[in-house]
PDB file of N, CA and C in Angstrom:
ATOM      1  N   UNK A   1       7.382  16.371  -5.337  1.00  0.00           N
ATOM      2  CA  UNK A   1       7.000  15.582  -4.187  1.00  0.00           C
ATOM      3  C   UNK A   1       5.699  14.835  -4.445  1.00  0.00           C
ATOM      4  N   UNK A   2       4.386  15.819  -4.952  1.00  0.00           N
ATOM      5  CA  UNK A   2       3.531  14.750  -5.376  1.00  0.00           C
ATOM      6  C   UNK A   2       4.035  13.215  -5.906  1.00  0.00           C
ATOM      7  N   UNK A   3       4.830  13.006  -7.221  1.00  0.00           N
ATOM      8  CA  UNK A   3       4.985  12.139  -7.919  1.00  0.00           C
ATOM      9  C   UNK A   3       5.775  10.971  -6.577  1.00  0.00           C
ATOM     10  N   UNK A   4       6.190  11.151  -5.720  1.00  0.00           N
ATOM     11  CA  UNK A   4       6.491  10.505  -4.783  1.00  0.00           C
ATOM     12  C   UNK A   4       5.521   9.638  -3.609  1.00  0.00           C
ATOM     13  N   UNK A   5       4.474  10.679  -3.525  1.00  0.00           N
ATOM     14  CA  UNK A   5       3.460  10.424  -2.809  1.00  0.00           C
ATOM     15  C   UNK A   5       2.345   9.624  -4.345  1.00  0.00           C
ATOM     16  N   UNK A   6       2.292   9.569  -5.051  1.00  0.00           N
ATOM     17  CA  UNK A   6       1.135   9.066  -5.937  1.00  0.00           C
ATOM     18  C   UNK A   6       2.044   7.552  -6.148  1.00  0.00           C
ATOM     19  N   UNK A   7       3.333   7.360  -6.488  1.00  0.00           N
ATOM     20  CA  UNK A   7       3.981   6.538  -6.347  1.00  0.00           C
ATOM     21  C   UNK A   7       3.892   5.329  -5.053  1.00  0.00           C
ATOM     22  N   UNK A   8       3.693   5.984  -3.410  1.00  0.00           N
ATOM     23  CA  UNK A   8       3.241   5.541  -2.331  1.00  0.00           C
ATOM     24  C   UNK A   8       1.996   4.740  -2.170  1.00  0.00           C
ATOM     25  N   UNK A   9       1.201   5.787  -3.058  1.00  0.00           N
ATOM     26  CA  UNK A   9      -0.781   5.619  -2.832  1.00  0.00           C
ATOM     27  C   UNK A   9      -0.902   4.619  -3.664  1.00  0.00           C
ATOM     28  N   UNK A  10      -0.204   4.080  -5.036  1.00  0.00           N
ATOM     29  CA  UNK A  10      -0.527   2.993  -5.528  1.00  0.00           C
ATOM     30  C   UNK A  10      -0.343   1.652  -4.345  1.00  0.00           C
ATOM     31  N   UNK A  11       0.711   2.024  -3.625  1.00  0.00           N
ATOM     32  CA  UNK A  11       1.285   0.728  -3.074  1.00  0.00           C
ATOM     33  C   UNK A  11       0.425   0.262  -1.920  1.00  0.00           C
ATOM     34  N   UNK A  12       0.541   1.659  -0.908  1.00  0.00           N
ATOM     35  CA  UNK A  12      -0.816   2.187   0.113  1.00  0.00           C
ATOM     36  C   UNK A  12      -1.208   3.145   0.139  1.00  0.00           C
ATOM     37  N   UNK A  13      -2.101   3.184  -0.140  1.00  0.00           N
ATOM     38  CA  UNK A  13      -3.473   4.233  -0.212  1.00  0.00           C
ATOM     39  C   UNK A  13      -3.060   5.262   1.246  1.00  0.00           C
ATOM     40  N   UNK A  14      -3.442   4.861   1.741  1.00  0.00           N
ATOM     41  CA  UNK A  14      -3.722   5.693   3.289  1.00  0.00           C
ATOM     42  C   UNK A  14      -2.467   6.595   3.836  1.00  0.00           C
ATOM     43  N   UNK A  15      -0.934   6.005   3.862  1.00  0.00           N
ATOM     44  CA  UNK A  15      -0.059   6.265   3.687  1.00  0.00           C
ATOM     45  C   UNK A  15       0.067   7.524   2.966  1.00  0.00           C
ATOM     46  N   UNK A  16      -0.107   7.381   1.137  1.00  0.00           N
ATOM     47  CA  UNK A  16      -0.148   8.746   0.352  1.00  0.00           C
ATOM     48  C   UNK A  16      -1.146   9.568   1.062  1.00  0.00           C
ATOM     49  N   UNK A  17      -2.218   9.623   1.718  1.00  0.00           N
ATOM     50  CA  UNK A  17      -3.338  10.219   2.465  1.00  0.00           C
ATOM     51  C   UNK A  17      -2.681  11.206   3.156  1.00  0.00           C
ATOM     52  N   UNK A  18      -1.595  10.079   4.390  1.00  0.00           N
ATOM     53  CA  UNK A  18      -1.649  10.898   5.276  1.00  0.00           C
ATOM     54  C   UNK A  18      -0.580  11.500   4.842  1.00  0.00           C
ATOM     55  N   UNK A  19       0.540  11.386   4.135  1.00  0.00           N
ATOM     56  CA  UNK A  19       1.572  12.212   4.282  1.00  0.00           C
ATOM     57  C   UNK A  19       1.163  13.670   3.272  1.00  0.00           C
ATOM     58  N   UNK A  20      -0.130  13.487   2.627  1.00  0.00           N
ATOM     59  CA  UNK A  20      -0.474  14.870   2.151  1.00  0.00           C
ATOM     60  C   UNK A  20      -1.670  15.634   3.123  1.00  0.00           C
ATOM     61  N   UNK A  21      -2.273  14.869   4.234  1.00  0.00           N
ATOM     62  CA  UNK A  21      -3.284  15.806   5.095  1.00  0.00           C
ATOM     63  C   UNK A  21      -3.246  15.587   6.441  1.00  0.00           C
ATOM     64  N   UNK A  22      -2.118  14.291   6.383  1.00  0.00           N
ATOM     65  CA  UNK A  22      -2.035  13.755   8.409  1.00  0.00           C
ATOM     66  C   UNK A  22      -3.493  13.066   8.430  1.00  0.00           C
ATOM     67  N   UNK A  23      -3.316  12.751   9.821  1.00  0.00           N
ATOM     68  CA  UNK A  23      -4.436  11.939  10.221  1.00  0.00           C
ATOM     69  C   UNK A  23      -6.097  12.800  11.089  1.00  0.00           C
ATOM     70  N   UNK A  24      -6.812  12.387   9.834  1.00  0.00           N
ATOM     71  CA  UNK A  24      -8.392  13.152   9.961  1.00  0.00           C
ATOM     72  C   UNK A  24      -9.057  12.858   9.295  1.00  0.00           C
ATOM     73  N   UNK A  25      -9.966  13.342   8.592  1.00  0.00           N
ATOM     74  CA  UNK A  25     -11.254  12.567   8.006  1.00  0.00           C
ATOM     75  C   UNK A  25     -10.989  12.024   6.479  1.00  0.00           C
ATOM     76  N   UNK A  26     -10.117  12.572   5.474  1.00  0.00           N
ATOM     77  CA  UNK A  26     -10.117  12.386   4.545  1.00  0.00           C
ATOM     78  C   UNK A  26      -8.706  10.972   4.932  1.00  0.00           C
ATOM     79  N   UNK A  27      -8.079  10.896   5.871  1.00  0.00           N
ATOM     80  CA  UNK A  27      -7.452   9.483   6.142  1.00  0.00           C
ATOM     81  C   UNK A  27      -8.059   8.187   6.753  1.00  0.00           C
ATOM     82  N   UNK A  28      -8.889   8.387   7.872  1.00  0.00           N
ATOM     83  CA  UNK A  28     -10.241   7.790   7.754  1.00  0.00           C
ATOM     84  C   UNK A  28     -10.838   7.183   6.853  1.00  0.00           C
ATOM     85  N   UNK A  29     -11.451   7.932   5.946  1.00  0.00           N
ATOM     86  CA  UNK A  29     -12.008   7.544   4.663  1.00  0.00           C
ATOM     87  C   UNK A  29     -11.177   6.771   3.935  1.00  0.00           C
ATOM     88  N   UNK A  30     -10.305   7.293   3.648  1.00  0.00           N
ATOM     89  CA  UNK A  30      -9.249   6.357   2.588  1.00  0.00           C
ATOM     90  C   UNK A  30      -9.063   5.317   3.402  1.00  0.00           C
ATOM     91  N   UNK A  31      -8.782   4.928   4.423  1.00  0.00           N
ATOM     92  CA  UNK A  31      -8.547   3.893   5.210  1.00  0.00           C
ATOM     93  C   UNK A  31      -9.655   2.660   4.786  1.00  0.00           C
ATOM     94  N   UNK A  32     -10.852   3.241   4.940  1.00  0.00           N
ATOM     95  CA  UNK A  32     -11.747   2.693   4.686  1.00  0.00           C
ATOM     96  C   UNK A  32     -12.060   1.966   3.464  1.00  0.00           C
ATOM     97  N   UNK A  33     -11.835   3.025   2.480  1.00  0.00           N
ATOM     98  CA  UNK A  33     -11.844   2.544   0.985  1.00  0.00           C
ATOM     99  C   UNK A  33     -11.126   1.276   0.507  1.00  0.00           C
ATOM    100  N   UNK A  34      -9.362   1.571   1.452  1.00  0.00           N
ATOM    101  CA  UNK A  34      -8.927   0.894   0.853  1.00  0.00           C
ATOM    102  C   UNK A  34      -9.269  -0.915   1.739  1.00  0.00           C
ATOM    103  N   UNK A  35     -10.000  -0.876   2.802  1.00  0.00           N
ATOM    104  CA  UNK A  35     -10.474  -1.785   3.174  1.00  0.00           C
ATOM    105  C   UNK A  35     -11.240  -2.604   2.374  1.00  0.00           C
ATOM    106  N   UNK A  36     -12.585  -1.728   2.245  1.00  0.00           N
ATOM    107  CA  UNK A  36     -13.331  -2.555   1.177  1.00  0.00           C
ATOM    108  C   UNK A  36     -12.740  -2.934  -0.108  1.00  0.00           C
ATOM    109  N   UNK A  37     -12.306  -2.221  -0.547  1.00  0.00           N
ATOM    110  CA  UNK A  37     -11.670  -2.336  -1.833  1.00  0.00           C
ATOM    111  C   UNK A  37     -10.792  -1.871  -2.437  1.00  0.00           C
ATOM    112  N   UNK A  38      -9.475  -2.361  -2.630  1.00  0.00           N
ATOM    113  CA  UNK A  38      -8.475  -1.540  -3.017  1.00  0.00           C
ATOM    114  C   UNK A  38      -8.212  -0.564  -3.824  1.00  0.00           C
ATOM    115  N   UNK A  39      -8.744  -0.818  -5.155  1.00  0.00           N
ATOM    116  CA  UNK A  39      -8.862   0.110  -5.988  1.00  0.00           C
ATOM    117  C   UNK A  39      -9.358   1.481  -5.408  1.00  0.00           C
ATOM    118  N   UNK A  40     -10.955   1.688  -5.018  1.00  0.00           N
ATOM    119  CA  UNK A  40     -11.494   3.130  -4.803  1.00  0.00           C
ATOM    120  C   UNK A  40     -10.509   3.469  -3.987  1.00  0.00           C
ATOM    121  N   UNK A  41      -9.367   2.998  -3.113  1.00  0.00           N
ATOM    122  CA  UNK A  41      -8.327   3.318  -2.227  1.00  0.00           C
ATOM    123  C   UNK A  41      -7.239   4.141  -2.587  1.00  0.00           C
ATOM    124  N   UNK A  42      -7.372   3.520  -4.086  1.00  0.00           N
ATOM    125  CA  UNK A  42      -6.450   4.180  -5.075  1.00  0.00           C
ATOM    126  C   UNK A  42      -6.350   5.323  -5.457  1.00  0.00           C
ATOM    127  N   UNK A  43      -7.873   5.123  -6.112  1.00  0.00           N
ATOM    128  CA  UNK A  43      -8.524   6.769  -6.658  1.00  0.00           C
ATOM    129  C   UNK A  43      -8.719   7.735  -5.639  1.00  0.00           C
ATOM    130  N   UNK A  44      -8.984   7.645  -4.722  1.00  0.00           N
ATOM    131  CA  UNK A  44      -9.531   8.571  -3.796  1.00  0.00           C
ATOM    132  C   UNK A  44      -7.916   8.990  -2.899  1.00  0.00           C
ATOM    133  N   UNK A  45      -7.112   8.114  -3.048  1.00  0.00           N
ATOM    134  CA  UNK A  45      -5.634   8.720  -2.184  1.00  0.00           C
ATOM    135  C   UNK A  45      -5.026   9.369  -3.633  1.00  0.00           C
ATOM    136  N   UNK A  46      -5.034   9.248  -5.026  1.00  0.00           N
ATOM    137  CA  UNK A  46      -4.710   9.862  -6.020  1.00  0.00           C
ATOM    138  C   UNK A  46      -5.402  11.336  -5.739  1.00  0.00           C
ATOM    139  N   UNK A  47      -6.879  11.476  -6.009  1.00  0.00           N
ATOM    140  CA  UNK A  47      -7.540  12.264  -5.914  1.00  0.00           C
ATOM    141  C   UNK A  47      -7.319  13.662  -5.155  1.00  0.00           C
ATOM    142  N   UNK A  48      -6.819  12.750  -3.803  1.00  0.00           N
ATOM    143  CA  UNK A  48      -6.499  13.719  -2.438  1.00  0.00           C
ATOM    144  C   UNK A  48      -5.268  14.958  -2.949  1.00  0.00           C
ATOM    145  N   UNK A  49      -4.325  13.342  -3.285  1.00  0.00           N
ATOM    146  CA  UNK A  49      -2.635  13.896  -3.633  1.00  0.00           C
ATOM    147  C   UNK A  49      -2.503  15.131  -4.526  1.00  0.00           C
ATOM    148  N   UNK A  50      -3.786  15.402  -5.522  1.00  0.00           N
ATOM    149  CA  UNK A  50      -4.273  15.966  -6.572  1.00  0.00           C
ATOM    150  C   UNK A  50      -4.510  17.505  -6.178  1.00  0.00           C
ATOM    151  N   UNK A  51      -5.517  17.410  -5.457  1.00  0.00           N
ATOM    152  CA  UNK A  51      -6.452  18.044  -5.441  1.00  0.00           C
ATOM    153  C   UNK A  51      -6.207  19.229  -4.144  1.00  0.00           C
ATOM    154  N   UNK A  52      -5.773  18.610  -3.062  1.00  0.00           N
ATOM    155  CA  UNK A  52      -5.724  19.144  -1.716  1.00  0.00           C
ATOM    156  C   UNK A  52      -4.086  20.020  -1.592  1.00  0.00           C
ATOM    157  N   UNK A  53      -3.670  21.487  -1.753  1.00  0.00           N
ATOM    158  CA  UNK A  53      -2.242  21.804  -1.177  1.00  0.00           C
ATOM    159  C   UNK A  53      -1.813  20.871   0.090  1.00  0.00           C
ATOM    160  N   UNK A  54      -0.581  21.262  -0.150  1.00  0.00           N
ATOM    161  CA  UNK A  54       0.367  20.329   0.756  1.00  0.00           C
ATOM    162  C   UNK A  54       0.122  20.980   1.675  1.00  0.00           C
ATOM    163  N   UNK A  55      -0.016  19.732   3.093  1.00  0.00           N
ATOM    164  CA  UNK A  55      -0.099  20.052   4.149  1.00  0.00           C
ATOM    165  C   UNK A  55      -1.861  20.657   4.690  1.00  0.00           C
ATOM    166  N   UNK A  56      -2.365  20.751   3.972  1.00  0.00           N
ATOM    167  CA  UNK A  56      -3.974  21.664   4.161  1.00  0.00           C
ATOM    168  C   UNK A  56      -5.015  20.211   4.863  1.00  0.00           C
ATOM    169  N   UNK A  57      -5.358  21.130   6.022  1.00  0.00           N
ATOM    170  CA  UNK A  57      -5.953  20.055   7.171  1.00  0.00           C
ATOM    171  C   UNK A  57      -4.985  19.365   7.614  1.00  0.00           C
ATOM    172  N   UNK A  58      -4.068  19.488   8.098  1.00  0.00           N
ATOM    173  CA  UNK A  58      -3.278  18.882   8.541  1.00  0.00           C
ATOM    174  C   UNK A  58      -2.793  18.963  10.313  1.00  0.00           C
ATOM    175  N   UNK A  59      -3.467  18.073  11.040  1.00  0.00           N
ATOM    176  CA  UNK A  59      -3.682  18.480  12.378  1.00  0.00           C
ATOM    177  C   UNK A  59      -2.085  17.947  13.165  1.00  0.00           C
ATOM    178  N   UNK A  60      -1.958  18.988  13.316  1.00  0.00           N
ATOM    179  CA  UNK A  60      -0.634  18.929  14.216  1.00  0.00           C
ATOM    180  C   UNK A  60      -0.096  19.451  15.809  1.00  0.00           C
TER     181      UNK A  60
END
């Protein structure tokens, strides 16, 4: 499933975000990133997809 979601985050950032933490601070942020600049939008929704278990912070 990652490789699905990192596949997403190239296209939109925020998107891969939320479908690995939902909507909260680390989607926020990426939101942001990918505002200013697409790229850090990249890295940082890669990063997330990476780094964070599925579903963790995930406000529901």
């Amino acid at each position: 499933m990652d490789i699905l979601r990192i596949a997403v985050a190239i296209f939109i950032p925020p998107l891969g975000v939320f479908l690995q933490v939902g909507i909260g601070t680390q989607f926020w942020i990426n939101l942001l990133l990918t505002l200013l600049g697409y790229i850090p939008g990249i890295v940082h929704a890669i990063w997330i997809i990476l780094k964070v278990p599925d579903g963790a912070g995930r406000n529901l």
